[in-house]
Protein backbone atom coordinates (compact mmCIF):
# COMPACT_ATOMS: atom_id res chain seq x y z
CA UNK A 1 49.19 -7.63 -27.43
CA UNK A 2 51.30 -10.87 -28.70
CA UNK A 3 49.79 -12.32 -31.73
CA UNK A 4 49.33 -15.97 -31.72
CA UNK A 5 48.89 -18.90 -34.27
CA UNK A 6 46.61 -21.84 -33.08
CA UNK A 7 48.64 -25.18 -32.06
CA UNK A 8 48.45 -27.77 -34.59
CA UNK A 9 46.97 -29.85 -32.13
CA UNK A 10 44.08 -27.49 -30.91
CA UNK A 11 43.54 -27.20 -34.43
CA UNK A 12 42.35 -30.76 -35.15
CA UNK A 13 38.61 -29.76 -34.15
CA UNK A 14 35.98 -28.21 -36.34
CA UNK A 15 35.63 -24.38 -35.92
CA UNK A 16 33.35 -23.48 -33.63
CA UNK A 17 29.77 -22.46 -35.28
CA UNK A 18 29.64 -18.73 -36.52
CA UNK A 19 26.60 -18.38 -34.14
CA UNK A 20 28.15 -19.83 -31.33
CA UNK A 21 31.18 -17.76 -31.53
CA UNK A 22 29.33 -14.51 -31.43
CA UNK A 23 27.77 -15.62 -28.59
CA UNK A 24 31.14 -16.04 -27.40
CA UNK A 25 32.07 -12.51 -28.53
CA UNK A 26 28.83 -11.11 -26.58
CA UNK A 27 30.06 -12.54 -23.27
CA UNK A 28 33.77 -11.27 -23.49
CA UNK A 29 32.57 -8.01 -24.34
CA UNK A 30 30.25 -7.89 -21.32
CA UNK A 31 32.33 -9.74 -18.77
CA UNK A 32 36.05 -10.19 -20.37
CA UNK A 33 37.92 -13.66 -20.72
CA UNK A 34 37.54 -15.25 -17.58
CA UNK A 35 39.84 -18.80 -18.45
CA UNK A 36 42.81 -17.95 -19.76
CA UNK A 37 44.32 -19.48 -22.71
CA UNK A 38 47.05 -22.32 -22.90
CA UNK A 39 50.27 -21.42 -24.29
CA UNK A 40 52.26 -24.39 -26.04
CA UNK A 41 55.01 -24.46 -27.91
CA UNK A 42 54.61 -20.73 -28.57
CA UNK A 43 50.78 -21.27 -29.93
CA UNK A 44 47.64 -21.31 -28.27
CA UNK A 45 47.09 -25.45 -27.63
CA UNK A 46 43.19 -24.33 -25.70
CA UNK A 47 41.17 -21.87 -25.80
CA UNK A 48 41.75 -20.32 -29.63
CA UNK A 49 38.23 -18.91 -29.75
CA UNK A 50 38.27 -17.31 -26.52
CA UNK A 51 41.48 -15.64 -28.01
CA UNK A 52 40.53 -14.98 -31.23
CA UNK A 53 36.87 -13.24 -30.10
CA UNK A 54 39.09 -10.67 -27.29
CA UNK A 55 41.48 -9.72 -30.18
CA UNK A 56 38.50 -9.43 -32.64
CA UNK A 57 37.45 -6.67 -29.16
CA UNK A 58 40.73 -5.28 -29.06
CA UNK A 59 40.93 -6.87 -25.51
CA UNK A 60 43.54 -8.27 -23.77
CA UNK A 61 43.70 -12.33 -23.09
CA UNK A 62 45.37 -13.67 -20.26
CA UNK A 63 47.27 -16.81 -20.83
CA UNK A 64 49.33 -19.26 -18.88
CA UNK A 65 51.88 -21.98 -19.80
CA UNK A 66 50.91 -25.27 -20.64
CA UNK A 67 52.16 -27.84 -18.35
CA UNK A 68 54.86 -30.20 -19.73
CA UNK A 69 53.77 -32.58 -17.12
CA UNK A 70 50.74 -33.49 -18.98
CA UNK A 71 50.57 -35.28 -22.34
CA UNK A 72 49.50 -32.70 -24.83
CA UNK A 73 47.59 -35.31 -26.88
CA UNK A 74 45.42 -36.51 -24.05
CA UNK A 75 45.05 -32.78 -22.70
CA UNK A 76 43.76 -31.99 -26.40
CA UNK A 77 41.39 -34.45 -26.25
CA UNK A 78 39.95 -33.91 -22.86
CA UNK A 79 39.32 -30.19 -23.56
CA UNK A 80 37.81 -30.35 -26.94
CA UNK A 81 35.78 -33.59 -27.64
CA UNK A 82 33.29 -32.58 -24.85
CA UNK A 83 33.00 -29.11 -25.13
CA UNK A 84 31.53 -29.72 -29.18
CA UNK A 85 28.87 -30.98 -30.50
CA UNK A 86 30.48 -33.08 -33.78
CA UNK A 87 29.80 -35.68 -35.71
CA UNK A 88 31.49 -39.50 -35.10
CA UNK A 89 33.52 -38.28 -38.62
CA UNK A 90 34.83 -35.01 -37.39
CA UNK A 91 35.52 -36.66 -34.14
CA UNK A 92 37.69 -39.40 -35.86
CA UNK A 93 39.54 -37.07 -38.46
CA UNK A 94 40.25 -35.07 -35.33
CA UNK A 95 41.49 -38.28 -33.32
CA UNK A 96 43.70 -39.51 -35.99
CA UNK A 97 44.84 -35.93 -36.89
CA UNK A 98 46.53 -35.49 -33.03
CA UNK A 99 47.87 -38.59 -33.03
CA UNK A 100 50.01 -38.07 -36.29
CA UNK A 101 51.13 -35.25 -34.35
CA UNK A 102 54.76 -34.94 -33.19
CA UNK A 103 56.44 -32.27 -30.73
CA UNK A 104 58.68 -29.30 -32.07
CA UNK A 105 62.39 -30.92 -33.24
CA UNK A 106 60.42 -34.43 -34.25
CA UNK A 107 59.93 -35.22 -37.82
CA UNK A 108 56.44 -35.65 -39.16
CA UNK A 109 55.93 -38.13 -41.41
CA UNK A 110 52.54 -40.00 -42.51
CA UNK A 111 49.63 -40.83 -39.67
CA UNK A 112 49.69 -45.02 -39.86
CA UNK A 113 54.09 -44.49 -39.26
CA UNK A 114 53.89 -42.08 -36.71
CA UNK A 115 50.49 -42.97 -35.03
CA UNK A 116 51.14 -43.98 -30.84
CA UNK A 117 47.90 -45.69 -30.99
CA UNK A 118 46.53 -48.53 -32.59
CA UNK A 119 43.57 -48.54 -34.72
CA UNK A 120 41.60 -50.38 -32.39
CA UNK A 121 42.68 -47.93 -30.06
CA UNK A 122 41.91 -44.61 -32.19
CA UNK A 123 38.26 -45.70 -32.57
CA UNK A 124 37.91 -46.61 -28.91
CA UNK A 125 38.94 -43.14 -28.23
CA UNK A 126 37.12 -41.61 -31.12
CA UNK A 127 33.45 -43.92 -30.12
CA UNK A 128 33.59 -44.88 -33.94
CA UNK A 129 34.22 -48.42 -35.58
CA UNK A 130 38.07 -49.45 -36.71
CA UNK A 131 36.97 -48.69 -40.24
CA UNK A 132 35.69 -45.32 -39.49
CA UNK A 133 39.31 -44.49 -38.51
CA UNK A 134 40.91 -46.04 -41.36
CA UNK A 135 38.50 -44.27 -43.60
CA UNK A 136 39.59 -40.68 -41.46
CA UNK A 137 43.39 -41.69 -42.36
CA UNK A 138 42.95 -41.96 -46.10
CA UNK A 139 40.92 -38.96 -45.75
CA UNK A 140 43.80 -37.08 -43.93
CA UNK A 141 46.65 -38.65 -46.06
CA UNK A 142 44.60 -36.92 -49.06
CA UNK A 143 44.14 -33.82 -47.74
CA UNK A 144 40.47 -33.46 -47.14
CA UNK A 145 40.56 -33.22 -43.43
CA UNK A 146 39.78 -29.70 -43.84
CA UNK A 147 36.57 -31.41 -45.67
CA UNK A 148 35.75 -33.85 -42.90
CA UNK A 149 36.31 -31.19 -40.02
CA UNK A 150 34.18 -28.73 -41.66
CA UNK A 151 31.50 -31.06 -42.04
CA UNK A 152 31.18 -31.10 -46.64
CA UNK A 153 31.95 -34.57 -46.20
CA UNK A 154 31.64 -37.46 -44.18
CA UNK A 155 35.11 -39.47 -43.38
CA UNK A 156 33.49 -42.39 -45.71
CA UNK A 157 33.06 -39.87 -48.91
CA UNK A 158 36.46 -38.51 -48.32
CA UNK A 159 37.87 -42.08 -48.08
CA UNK A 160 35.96 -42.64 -50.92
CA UNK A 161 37.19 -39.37 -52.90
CA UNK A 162 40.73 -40.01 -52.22
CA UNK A 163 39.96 -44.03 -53.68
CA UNK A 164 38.79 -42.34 -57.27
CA UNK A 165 35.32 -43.58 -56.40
CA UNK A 166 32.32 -40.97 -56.46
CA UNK A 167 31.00 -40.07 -52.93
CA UNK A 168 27.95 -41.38 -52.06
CA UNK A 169 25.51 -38.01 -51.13
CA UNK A 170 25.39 -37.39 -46.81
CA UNK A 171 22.23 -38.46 -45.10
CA UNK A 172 20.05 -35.46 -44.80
CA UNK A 173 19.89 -35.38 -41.08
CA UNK A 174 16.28 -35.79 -39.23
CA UNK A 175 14.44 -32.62 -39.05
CA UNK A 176 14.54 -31.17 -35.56
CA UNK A 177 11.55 -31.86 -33.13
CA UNK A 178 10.49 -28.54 -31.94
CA UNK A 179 8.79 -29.68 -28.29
CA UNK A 180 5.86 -26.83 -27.32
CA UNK A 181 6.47 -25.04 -24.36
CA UNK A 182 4.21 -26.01 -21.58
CA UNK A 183 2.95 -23.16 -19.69
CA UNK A 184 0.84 -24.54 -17.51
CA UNK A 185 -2.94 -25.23 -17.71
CA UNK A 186 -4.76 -22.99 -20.51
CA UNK A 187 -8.04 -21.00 -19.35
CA UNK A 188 -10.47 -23.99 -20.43
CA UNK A 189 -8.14 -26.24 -18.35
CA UNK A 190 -8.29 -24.09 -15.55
CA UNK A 191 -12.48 -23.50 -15.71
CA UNK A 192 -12.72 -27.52 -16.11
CA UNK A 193 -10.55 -28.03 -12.97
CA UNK A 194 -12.46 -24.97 -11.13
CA UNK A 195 -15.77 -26.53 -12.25
């Protein structure tokens, strides 16, 4: 079985959740990988979990090229910001992270230089403000991306961090509404409806 690295581009997106990926794990040990992974540039550009949970199984993982056709950018996108839940900061450190990225043979230098898209343009793409993204750019310039993805910090304490000013403490985030099941009409329901 080849061993693969994850594409720098796949990459860009949070981890997937440690509960969701043994869920993962539980279906490819019951039915196998049923999508095959995308091979770019000699790295898996979609489908990294899928790959990682049938080599965790000792299974095999069917792949397939990518298709040079396509823009890998855009592909990226389209096959990761839907499938996760994230927040508008991981989404935006992701969005700026992919477009600082540059094929095999180009040089890399910093995001704002080698960006294709505008900042205007990022946060349309991203569904955050223009300041978001320039807050996920000093973020990534600073190296806390790996912060931002992960979800220890919001794009506006890592901006923040990488300024030399304290970060202001995350939101604590609403507690869930638990809805009760409804399962149907209760026995005093049922007699008054009888009755």
């Amino acid at each position: 079985m080849s061993q693969y690295q994850q594409h720098q581009l796949s990459a860009a997106w949070p981890a997937m959740s440690d509960s969701d990926f043994q869920a993962l794990q539980d279906s490819i040990m019951n039915i196998g990988v049923q999508m095959p992974i995308v091979i770019f540039e000699g790295q898996v550009i979609d489908g990294w979990n899928r790959y990682r949970a049938a080599t965790a199984l000792g299974m095999d993982c069917p792949t397939t090229p990518f298709d040079e056709s396509i823009d890998p950018v855009e592909f990226v996108k389209a096959m990761n910001d839907a499938r996760r839940h994230i927040t508008g900061s991981q989404r935006a450190i992701a969005i700026v992270a992919i477009h600082g990225w540059r094929p095999v043979g180009r040089p890399q230098n910093n995001v704002e230089a080698t960006s294709t898209l505008t900042q205007e343009a990022m946060a349309a793409a991203a569904g955050v403000s223009k300041k978001t993204i320039q807050q996920a750019q000093v973020a990534q310039k600073a190296g806390l991306a790996e912060k931002v993805k992960s979800g220890e910090m919001t794009v506006e304490q890592a901006s923040n961090v990488a300024k030399g000013k304290p970060a202001k403490p995350a939101p604590k985030p609403a507690p869930a509404v638990v809805e009760p099941e409804d399962d149907g009409p209760s026995a005093e329901e049922l007699a008054a409806q009888a009755a």
